[in-house]
C-alpha atoms as a PDB file:
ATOM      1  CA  UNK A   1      16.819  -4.787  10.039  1.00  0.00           C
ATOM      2  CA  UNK A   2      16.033  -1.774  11.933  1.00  0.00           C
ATOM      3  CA  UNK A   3      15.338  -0.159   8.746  1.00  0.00           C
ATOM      4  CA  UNK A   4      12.534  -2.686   7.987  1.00  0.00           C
ATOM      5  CA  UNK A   5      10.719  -2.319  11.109  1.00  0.00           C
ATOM      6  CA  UNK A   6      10.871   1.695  10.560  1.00  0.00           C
ATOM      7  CA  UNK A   7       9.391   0.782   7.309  1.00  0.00           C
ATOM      8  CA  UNK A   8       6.720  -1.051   8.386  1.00  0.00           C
ATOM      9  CA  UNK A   9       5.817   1.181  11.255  1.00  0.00           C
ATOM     10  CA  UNK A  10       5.620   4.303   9.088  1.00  0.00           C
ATOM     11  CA  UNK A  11       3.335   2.145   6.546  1.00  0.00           C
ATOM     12  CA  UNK A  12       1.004   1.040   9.586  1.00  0.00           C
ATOM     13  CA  UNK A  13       0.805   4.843  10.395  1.00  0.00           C
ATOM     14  CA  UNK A  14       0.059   5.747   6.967  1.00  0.00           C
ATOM     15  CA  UNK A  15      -2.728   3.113   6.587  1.00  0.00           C
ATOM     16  CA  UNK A  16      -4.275   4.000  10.084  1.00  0.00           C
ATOM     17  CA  UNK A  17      -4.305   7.836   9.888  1.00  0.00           C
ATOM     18  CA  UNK A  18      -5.871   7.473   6.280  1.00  0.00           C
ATOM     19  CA  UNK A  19      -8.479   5.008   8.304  1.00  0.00           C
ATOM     20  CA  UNK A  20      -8.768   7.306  11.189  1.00  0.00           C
ATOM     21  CA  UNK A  21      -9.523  10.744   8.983  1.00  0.00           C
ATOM     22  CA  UNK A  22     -11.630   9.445   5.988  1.00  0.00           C
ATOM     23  CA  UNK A  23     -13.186   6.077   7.430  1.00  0.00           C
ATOM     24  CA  UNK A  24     -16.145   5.791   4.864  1.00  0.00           C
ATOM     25  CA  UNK A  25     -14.510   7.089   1.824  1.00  0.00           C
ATOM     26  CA  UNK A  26     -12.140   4.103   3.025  1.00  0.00           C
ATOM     27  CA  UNK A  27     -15.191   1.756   3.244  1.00  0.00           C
ATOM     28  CA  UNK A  28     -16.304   2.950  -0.449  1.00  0.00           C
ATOM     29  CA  UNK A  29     -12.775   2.278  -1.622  1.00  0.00           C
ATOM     30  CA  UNK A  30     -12.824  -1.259  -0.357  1.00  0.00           C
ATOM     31  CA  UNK A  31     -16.165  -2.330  -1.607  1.00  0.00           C
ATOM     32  CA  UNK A  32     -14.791  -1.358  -4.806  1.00  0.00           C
ATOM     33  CA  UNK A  33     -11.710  -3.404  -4.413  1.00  0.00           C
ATOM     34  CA  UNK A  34     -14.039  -6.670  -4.045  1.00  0.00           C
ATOM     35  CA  UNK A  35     -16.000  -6.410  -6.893  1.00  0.00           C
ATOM     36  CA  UNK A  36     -12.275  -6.285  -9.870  1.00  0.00           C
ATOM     37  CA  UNK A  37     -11.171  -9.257 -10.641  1.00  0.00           C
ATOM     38  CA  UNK A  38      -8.099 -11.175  -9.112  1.00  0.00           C
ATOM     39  CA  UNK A  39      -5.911 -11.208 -12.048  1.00  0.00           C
ATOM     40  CA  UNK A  40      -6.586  -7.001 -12.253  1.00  0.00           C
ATOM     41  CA  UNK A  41      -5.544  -6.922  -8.675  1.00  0.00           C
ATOM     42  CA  UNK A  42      -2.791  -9.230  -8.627  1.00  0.00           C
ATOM     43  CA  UNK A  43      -1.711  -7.015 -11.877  1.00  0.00           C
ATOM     44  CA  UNK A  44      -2.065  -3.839  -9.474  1.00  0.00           C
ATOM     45  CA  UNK A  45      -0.207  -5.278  -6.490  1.00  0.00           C
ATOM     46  CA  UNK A  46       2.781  -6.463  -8.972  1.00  0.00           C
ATOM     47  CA  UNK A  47       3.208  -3.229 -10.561  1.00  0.00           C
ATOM     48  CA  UNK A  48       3.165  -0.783  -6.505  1.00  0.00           C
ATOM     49  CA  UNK A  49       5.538  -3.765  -5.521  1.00  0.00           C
ATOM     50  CA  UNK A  50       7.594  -3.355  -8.807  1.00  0.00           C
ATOM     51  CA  UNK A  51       7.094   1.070  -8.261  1.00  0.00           C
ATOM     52  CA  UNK A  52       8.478   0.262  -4.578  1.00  0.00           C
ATOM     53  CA  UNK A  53      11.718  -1.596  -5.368  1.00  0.00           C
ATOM     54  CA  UNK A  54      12.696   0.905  -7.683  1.00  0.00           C
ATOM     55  CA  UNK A  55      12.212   3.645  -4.922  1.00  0.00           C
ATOM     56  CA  UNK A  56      13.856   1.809  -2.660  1.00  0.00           C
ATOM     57  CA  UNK A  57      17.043   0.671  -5.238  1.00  0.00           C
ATOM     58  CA  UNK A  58      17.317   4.611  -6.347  1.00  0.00           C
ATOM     59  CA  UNK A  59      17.536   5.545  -2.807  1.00  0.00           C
ATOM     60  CA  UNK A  60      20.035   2.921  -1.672  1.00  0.00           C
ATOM     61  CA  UNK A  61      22.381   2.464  -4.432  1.00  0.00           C
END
């Protein structure tokens, strides 16, 4: 569990300094997220979450 939360913590750091040092290239990047489609970004978020698990099973076995 404690794990997890040091997961998500260093995630929510990684998001915010990338917010905190490049705040309109960050902008850009999200106004180009709205205009793919869903199935492209459901196809996107499937494959980092599939990328992720594999990181995470190397690492653990």
């Amino acid at each position: 569990m404690q794990e997890l939360i040091i997961a998500i913590g260093l995630l929510l750091f990684i998001e915010g300094i990338l917010y905190a040092l490049f705040p309109s290239k960050m902008k850009n990047m999200l106004k180009t997220v709205e205009k793919l489609p869903a199935n492209q970004l459901r196809v996107g978020g499937l494959l980092f979450a599939l990328i992720g698990f594999v990181i995470i099973w190397y690492f653990k076995r």
